[in-house]
PDB file of N, CA and C in Angstrom:
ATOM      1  N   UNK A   1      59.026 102.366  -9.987  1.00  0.00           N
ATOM      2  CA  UNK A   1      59.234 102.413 -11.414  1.00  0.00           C
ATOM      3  C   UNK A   1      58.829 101.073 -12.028  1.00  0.00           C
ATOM      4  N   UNK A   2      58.159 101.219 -13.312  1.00  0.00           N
ATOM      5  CA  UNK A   2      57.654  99.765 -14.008  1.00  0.00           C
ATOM      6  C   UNK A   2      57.741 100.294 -15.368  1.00  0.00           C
ATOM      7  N   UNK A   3      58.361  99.080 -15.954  1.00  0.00           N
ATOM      8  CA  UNK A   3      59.664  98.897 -17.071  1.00  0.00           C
ATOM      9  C   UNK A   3      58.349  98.278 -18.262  1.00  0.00           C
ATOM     10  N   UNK A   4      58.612  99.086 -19.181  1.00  0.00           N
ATOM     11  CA  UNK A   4      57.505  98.793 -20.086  1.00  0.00           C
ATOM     12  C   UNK A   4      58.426  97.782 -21.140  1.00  0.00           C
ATOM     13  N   UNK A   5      58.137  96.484 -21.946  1.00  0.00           N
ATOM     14  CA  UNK A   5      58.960  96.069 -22.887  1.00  0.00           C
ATOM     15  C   UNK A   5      58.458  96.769 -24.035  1.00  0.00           C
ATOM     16  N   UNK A   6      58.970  97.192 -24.792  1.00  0.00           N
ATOM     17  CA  UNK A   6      58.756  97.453 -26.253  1.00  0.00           C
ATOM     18  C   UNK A   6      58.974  97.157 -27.462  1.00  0.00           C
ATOM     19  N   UNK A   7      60.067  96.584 -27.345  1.00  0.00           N
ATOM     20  CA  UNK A   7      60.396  95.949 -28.480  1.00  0.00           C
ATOM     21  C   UNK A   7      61.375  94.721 -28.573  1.00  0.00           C
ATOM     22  N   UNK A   8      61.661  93.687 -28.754  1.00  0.00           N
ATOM     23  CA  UNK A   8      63.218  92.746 -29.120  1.00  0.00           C
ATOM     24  C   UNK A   8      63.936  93.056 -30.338  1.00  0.00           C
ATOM     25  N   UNK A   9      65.001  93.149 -30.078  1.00  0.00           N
ATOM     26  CA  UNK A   9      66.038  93.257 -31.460  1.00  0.00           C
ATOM     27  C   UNK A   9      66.701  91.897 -31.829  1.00  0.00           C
ATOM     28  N   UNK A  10      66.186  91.614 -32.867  1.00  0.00           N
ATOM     29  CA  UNK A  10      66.703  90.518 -33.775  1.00  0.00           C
ATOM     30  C   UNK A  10      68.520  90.942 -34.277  1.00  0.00           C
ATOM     31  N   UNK A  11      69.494  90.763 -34.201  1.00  0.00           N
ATOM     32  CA  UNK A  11      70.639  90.790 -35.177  1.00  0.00           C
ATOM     33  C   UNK A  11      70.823  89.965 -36.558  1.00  0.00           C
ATOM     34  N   UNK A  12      70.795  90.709 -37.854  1.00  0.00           N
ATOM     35  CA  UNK A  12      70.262  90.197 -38.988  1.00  0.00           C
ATOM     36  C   UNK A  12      71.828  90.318 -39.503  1.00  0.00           C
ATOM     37  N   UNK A  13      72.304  89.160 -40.361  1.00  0.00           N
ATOM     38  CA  UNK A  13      73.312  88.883 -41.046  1.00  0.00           C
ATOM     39  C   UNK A  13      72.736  89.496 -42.548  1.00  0.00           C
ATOM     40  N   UNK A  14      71.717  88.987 -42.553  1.00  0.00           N
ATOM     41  CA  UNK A  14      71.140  89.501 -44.108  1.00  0.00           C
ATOM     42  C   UNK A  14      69.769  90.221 -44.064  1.00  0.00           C
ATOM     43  N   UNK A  15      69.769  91.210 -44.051  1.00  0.00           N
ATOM     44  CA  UNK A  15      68.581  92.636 -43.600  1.00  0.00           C
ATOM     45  C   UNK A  15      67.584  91.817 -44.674  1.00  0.00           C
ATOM     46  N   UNK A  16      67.557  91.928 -45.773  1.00  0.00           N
ATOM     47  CA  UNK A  16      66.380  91.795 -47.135  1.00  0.00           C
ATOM     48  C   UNK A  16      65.950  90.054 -46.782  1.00  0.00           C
ATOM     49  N   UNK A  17      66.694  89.123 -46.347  1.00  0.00           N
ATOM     50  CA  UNK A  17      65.685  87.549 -46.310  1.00  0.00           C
ATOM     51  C   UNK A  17      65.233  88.155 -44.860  1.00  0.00           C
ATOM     52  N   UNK A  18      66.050  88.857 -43.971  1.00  0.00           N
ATOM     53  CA  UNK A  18      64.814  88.978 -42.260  1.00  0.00           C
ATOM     54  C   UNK A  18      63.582  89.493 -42.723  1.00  0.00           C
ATOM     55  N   UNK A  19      63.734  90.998 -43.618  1.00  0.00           N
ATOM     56  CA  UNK A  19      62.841  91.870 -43.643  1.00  0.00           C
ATOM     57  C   UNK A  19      61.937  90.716 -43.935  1.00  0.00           C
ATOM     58  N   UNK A  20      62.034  89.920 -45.345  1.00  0.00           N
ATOM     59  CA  UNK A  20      60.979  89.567 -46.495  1.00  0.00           C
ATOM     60  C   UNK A  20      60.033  88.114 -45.491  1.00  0.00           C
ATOM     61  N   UNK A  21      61.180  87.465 -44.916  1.00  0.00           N
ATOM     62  CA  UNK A  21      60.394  86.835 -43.731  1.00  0.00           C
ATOM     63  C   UNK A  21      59.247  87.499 -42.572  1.00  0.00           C
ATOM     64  N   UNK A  22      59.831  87.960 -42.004  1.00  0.00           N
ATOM     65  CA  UNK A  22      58.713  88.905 -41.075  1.00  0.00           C
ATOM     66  C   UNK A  22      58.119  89.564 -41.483  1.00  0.00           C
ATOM     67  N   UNK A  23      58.220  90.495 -42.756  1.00  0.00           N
ATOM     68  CA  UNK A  23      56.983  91.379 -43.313  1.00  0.00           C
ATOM     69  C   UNK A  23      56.532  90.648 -44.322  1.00  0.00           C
ATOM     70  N   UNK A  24      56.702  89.608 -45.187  1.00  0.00           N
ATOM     71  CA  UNK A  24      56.225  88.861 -46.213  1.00  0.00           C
ATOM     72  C   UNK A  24      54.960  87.752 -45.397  1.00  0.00           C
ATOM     73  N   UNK A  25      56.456  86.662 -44.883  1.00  0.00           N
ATOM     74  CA  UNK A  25      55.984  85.415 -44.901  1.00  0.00           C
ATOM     75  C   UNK A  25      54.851  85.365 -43.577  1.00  0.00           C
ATOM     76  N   UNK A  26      55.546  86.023 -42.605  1.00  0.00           N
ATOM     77  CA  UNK A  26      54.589  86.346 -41.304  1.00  0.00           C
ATOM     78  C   UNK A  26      53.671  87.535 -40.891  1.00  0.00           C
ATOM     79  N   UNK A  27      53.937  88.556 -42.157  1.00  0.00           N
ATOM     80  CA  UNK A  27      52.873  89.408 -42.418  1.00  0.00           C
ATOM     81  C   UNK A  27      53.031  90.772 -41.446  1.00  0.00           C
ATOM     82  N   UNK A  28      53.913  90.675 -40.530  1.00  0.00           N
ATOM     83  CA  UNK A  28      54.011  91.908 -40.027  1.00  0.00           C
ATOM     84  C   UNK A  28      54.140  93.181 -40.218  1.00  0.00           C
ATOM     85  N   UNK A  29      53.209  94.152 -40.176  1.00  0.00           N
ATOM     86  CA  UNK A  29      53.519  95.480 -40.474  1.00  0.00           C
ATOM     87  C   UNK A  29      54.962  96.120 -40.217  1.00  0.00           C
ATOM     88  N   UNK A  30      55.699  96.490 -41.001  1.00  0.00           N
ATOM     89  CA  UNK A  30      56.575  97.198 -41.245  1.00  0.00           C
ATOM     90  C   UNK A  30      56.000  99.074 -40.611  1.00  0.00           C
ATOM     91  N   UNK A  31      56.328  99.480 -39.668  1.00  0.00           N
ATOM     92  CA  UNK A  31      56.167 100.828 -38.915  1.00  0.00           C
ATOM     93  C   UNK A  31      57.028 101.796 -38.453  1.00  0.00           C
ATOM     94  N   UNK A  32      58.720 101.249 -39.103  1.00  0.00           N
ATOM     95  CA  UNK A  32      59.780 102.378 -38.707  1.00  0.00           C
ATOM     96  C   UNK A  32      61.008 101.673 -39.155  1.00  0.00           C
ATOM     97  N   UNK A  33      61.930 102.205 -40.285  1.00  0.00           N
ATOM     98  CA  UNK A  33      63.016 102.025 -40.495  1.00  0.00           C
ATOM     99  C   UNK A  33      62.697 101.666 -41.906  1.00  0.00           C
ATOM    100  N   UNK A  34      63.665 101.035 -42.408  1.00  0.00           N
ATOM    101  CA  UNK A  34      63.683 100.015 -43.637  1.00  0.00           C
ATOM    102  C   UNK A  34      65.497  99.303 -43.724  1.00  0.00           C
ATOM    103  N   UNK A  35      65.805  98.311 -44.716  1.00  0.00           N
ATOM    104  CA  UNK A  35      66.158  97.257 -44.923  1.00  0.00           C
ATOM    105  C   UNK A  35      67.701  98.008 -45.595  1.00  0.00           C
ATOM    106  N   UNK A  36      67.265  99.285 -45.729  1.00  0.00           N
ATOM    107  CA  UNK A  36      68.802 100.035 -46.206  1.00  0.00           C
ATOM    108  C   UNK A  36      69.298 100.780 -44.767  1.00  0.00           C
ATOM    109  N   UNK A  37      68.547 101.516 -44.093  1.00  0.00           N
ATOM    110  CA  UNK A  37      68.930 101.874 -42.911  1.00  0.00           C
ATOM    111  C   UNK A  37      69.821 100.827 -42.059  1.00  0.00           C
ATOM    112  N   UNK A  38      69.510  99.710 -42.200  1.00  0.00           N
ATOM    113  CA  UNK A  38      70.266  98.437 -40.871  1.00  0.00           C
ATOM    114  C   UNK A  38      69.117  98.429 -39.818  1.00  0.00           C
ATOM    115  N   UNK A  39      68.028  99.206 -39.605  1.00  0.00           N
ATOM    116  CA  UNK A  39      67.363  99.299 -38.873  1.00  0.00           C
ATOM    117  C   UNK A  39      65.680  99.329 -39.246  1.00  0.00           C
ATOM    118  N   UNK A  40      65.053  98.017 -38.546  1.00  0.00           N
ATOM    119  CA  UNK A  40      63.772  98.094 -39.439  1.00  0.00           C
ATOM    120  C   UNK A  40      62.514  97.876 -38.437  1.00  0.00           C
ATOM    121  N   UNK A  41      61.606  97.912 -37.914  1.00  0.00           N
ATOM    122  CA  UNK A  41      60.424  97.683 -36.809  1.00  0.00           C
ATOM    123  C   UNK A  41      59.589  97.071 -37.580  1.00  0.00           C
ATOM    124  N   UNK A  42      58.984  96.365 -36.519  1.00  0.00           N
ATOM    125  CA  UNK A  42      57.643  95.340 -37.294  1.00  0.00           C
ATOM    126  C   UNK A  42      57.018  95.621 -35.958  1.00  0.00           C
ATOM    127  N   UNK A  43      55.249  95.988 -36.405  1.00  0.00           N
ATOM    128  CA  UNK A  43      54.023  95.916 -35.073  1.00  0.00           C
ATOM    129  C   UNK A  43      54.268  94.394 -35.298  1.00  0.00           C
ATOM    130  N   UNK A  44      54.515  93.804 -34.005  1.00  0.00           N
ATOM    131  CA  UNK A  44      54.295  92.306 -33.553  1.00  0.00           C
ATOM    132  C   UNK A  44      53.153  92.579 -32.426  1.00  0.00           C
ATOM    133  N   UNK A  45      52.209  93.586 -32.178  1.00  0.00           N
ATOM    134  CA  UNK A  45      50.922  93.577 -31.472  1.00  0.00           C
ATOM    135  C   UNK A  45      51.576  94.023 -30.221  1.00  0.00           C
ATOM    136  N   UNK A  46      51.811  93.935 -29.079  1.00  0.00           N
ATOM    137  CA  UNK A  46      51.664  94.646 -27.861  1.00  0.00           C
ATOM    138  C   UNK A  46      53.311  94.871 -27.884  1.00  0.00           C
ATOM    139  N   UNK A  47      54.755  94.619 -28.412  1.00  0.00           N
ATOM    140  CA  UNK A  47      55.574  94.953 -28.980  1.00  0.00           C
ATOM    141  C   UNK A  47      56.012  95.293 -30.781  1.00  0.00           C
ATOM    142  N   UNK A  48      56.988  95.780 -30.513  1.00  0.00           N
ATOM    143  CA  UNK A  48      57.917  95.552 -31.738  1.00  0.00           C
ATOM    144  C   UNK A  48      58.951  95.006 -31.728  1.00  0.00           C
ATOM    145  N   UNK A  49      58.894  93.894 -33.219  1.00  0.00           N
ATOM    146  CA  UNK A  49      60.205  93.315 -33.687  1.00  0.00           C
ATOM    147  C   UNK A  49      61.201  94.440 -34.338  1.00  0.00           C
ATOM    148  N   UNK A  50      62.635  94.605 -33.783  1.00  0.00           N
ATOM    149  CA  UNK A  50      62.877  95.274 -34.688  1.00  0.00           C
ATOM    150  C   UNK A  50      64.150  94.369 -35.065  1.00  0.00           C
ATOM    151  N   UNK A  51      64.607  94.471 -36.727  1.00  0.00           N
ATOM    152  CA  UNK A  51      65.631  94.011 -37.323  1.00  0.00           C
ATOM    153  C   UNK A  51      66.818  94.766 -36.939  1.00  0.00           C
ATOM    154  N   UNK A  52      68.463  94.721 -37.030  1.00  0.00           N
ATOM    155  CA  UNK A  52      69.203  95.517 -36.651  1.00  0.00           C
ATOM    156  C   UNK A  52      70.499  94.281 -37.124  1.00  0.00           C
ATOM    157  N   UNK A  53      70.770  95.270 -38.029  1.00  0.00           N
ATOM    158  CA  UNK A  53      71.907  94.752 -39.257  1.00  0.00           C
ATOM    159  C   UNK A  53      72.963  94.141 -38.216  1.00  0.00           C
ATOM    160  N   UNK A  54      73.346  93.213 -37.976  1.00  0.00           N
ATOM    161  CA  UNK A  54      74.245  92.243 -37.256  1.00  0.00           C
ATOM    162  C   UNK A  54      75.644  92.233 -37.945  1.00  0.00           C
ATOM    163  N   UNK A  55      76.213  92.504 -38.477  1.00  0.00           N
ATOM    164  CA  UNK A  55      77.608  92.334 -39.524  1.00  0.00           C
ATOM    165  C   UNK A  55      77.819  90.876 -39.312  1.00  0.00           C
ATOM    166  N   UNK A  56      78.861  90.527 -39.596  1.00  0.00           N
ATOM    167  CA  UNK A  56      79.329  89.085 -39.524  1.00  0.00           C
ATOM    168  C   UNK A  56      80.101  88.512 -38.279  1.00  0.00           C
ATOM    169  N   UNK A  57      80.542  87.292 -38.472  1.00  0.00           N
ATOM    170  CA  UNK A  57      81.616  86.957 -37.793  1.00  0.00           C
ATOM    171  C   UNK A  57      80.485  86.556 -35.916  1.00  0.00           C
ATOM    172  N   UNK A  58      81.326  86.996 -34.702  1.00  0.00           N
ATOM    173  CA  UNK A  58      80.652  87.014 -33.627  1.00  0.00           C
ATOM    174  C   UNK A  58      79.164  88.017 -33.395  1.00  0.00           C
ATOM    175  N   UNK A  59      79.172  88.996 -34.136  1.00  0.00           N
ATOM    176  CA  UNK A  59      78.685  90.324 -33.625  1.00  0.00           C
ATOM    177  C   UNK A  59      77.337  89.806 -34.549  1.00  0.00           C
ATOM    178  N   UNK A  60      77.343  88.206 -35.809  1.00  0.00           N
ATOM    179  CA  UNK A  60      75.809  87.851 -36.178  1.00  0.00           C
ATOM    180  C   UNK A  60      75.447  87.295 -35.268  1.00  0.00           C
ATOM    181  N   UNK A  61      76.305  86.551 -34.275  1.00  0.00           N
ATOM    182  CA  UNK A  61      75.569  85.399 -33.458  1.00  0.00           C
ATOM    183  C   UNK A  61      75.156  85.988 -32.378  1.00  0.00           C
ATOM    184  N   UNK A  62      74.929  87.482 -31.922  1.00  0.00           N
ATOM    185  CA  UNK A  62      74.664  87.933 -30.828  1.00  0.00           C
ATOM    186  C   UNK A  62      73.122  87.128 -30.425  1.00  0.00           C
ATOM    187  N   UNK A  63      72.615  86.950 -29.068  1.00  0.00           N
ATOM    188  CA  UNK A  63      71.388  86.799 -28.560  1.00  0.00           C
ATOM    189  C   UNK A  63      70.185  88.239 -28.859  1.00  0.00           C
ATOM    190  N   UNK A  64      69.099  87.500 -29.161  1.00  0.00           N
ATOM    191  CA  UNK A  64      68.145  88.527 -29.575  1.00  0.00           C
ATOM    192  C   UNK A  64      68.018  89.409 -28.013  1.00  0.00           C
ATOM    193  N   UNK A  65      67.771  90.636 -28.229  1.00  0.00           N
ATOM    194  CA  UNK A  65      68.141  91.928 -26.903  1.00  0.00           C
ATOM    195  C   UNK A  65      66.387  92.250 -26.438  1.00  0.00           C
ATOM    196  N   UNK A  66      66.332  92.126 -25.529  1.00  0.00           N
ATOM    197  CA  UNK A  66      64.667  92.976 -25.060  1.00  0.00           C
ATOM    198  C   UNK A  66      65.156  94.432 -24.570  1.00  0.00           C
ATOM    199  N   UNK A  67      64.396  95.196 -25.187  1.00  0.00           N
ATOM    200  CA  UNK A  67      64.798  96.833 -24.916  1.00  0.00           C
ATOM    201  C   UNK A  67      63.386  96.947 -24.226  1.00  0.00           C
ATOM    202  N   UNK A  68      63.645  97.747 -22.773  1.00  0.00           N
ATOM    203  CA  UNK A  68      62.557  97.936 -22.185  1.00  0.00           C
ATOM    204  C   UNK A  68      62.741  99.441 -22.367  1.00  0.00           C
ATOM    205  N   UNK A  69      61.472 100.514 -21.960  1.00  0.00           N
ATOM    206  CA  UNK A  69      61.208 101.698 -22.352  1.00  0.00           C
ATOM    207  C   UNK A  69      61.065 102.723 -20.794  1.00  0.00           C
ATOM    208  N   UNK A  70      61.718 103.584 -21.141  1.00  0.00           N
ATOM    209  CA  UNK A  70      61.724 104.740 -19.476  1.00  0.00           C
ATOM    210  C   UNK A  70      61.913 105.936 -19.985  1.00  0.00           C
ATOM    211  N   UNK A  71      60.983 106.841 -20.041  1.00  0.00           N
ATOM    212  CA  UNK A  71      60.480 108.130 -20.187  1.00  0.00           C
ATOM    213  C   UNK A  71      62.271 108.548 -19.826  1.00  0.00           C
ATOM    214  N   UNK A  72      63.038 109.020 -18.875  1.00  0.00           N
ATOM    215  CA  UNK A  72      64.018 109.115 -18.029  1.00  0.00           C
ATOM    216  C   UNK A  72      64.785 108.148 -17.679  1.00  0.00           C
ATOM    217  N   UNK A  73      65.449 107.662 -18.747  1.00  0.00           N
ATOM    218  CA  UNK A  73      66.492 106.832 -18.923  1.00  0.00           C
ATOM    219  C   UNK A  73      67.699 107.086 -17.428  1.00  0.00           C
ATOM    220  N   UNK A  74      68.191 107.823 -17.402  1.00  0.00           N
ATOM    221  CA  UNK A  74      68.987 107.935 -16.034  1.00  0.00           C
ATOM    222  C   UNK A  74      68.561 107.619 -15.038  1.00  0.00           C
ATOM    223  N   UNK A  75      67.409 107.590 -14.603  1.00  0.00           N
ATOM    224  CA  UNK A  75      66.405 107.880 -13.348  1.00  0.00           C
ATOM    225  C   UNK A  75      66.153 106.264 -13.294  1.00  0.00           C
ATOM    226  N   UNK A  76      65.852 105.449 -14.373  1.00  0.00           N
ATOM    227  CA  UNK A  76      65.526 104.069 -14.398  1.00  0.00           C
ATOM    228  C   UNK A  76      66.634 103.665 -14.106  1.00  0.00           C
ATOM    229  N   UNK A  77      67.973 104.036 -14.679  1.00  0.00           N
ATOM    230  CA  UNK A  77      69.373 103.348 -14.563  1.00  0.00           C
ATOM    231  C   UNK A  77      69.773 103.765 -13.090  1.00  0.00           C
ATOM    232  N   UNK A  78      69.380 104.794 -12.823  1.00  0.00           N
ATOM    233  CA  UNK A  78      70.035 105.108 -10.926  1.00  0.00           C
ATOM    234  C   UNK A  78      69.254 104.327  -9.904  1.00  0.00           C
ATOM    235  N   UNK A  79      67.808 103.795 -10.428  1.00  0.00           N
ATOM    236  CA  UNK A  79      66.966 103.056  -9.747  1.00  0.00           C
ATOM    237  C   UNK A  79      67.120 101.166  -9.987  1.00  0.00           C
ATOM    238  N   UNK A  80      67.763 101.168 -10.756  1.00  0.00           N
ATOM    239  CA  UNK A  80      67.892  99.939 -11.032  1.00  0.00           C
ATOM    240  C   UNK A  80      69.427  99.070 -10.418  1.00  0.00           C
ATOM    241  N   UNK A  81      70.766 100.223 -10.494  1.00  0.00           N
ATOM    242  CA  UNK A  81      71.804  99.964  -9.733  1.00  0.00           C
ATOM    243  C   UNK A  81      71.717 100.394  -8.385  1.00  0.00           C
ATOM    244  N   UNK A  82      70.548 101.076  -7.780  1.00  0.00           N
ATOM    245  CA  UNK A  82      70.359 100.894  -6.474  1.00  0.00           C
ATOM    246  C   UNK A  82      69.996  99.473  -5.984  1.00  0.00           C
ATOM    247  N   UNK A  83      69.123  98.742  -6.903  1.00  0.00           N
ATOM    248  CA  UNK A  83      68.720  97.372  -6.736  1.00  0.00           C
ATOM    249  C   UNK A  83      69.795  95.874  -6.925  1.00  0.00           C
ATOM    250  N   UNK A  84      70.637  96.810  -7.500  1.00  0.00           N
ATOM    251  CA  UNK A  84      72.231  95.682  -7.626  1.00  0.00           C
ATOM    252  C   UNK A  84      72.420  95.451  -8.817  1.00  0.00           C
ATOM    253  N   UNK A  85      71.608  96.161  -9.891  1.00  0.00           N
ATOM    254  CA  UNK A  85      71.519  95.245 -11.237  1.00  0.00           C
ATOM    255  C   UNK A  85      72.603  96.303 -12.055  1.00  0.00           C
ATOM    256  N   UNK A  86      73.745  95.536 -12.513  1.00  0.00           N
ATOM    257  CA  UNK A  86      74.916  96.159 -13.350  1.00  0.00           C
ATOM    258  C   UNK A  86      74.161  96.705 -14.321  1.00  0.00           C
ATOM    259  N   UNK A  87      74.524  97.690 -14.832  1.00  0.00           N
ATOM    260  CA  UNK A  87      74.271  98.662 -16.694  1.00  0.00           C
ATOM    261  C   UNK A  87      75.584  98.875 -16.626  1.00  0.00           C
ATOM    262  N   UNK A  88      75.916  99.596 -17.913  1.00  0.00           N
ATOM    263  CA  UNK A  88      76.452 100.566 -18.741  1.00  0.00           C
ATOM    264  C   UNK A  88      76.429 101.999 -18.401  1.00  0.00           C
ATOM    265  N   UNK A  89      76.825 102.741 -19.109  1.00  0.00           N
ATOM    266  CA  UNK A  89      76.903 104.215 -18.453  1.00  0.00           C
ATOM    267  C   UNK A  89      75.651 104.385 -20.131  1.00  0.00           C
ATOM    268  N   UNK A  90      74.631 105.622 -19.209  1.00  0.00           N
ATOM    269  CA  UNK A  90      73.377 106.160 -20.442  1.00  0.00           C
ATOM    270  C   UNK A  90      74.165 106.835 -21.597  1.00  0.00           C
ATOM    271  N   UNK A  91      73.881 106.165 -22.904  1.00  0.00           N
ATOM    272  CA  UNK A  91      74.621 107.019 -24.285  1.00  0.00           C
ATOM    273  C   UNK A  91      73.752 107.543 -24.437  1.00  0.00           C
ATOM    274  N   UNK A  92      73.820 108.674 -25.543  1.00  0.00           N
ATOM    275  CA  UNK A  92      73.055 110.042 -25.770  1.00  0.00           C
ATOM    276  C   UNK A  92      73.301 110.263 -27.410  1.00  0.00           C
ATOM    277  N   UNK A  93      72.529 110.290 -28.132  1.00  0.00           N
ATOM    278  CA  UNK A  93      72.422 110.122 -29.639  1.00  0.00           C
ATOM    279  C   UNK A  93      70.868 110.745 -30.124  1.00  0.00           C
ATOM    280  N   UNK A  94      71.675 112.479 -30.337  1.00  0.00           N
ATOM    281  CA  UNK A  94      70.030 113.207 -30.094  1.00  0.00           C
ATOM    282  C   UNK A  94      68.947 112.899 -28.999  1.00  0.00           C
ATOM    283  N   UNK A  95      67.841 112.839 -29.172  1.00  0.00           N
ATOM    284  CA  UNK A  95      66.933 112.692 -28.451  1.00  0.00           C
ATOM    285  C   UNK A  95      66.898 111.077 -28.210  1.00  0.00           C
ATOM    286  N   UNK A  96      67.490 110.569 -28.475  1.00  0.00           N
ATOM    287  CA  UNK A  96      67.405 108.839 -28.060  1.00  0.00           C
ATOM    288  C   UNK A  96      68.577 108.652 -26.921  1.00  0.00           C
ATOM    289  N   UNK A  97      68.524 107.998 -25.549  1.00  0.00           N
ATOM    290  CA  UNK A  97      68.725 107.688 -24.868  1.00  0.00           C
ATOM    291  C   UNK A  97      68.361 106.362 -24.401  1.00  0.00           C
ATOM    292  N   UNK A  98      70.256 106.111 -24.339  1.00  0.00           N
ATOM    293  CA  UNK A  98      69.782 104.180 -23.816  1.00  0.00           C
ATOM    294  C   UNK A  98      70.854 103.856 -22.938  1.00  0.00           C
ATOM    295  N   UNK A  99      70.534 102.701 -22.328  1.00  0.00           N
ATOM    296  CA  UNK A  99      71.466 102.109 -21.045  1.00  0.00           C
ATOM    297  C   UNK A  99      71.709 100.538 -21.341  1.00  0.00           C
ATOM    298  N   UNK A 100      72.495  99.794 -21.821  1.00  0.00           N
ATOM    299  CA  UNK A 100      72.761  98.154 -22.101  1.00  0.00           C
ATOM    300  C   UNK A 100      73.293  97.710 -20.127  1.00  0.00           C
ATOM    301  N   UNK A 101      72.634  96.694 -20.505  1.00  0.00           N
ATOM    302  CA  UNK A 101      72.260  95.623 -19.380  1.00  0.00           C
ATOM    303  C   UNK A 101      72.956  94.249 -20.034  1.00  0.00           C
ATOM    304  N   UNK A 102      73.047  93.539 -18.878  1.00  0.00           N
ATOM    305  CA  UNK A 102      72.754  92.055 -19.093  1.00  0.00           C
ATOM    306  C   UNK A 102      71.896  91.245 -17.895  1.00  0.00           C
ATOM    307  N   UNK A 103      71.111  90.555 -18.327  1.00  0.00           N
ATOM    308  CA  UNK A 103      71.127  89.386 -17.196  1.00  0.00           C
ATOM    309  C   UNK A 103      71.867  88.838 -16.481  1.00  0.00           C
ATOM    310  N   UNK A 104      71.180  87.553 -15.144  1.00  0.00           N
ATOM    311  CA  UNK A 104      72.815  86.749 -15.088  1.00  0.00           C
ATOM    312  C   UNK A 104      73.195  86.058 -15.590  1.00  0.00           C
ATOM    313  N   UNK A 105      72.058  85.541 -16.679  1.00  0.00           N
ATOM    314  CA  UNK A 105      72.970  84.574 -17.544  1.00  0.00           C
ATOM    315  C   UNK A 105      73.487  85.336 -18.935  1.00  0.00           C
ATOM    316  N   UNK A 106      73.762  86.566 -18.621  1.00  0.00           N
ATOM    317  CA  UNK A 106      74.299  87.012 -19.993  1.00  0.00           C
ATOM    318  C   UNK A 106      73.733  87.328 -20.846  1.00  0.00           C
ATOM    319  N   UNK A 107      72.532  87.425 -21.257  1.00  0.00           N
ATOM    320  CA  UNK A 107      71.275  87.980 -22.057  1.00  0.00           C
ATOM    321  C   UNK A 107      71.342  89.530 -22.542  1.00  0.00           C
ATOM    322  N   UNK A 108      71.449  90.033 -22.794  1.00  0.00           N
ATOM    323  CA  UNK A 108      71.288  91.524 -23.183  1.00  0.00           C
ATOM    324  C   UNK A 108      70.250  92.273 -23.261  1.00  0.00           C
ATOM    325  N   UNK A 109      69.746  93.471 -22.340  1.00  0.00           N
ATOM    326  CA  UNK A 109      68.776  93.883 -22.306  1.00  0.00           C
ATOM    327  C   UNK A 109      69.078  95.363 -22.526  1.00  0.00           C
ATOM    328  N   UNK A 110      68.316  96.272 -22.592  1.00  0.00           N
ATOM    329  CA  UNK A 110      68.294  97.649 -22.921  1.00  0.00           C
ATOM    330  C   UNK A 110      67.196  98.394 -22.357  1.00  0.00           C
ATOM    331  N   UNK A 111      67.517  99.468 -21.675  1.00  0.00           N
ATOM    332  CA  UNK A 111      66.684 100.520 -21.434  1.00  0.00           C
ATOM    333  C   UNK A 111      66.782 102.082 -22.339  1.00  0.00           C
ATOM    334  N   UNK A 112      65.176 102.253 -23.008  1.00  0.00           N
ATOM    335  CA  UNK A 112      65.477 103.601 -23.976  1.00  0.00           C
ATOM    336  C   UNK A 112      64.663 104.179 -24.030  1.00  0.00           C
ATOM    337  N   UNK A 113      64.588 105.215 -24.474  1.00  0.00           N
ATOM    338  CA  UNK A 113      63.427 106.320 -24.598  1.00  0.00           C
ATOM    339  C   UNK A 113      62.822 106.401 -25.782  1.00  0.00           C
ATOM    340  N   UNK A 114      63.057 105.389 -26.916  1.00  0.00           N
ATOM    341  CA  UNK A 114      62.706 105.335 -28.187  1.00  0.00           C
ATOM    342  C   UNK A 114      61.024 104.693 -27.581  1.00  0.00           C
ATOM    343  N   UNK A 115      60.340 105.786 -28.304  1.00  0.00           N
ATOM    344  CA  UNK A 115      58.736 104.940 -28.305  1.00  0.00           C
ATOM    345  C   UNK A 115      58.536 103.809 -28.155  1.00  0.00           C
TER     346      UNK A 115
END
């Protein structure tokens, strides 16, 4: 199995200065979500940035997340805790399927079936 990255998630305290930065100032195409959703994608070229409304307090200061991509989210997660590496149990939210990770130093990673 080989783990495609697709995208990093930024945690945004304030959705409209992230959006207007990355799609303004740095020009990135805007390709899924918008700035009222909490949820916004930018083509950054062989990934996507995506924004993802952070609320306040601890839950702004989270570390930016790399979500890697697996057709068969379970199948990556049963292959990956065969290898020793802790997840989460796979959530299920319609057709989107994902598994949260960490590194060892605590990093946050994600496996999903989102394009």
């Amino acid at each position: 199995m080989i783990l495609e990255m697709r995208r990093i998630i930024v945690f945004a305290k304030n959705m409209e200065a992230m959006a207007a930065f990355y799609g303004g100032k740095l020009g990135l195409p805007a390709v899924a979500g918008d700035v009222a959703s909490g949820f916004m994608e930018f083509d950054a070229g062989a990934v996507r940035l995506a924004l993802h409304r952070g609320g306040t307090g601890e839950a702004a200061r989270r570390a930016p997340k790399i979500v890697f991509y697996a057709g068969d989210v379970a199948a990556a997660r049963a292959d990956l805790a065969g290898r020793g590496v802790k997840l989460g149990k796979v959530k299920l939210a319609n057709d989107l399927h994902l598994c949260e990770g960490k590194d060892p130093e605590g990093n946050p990673f994600q496996i999903s079936n989102r394009p």
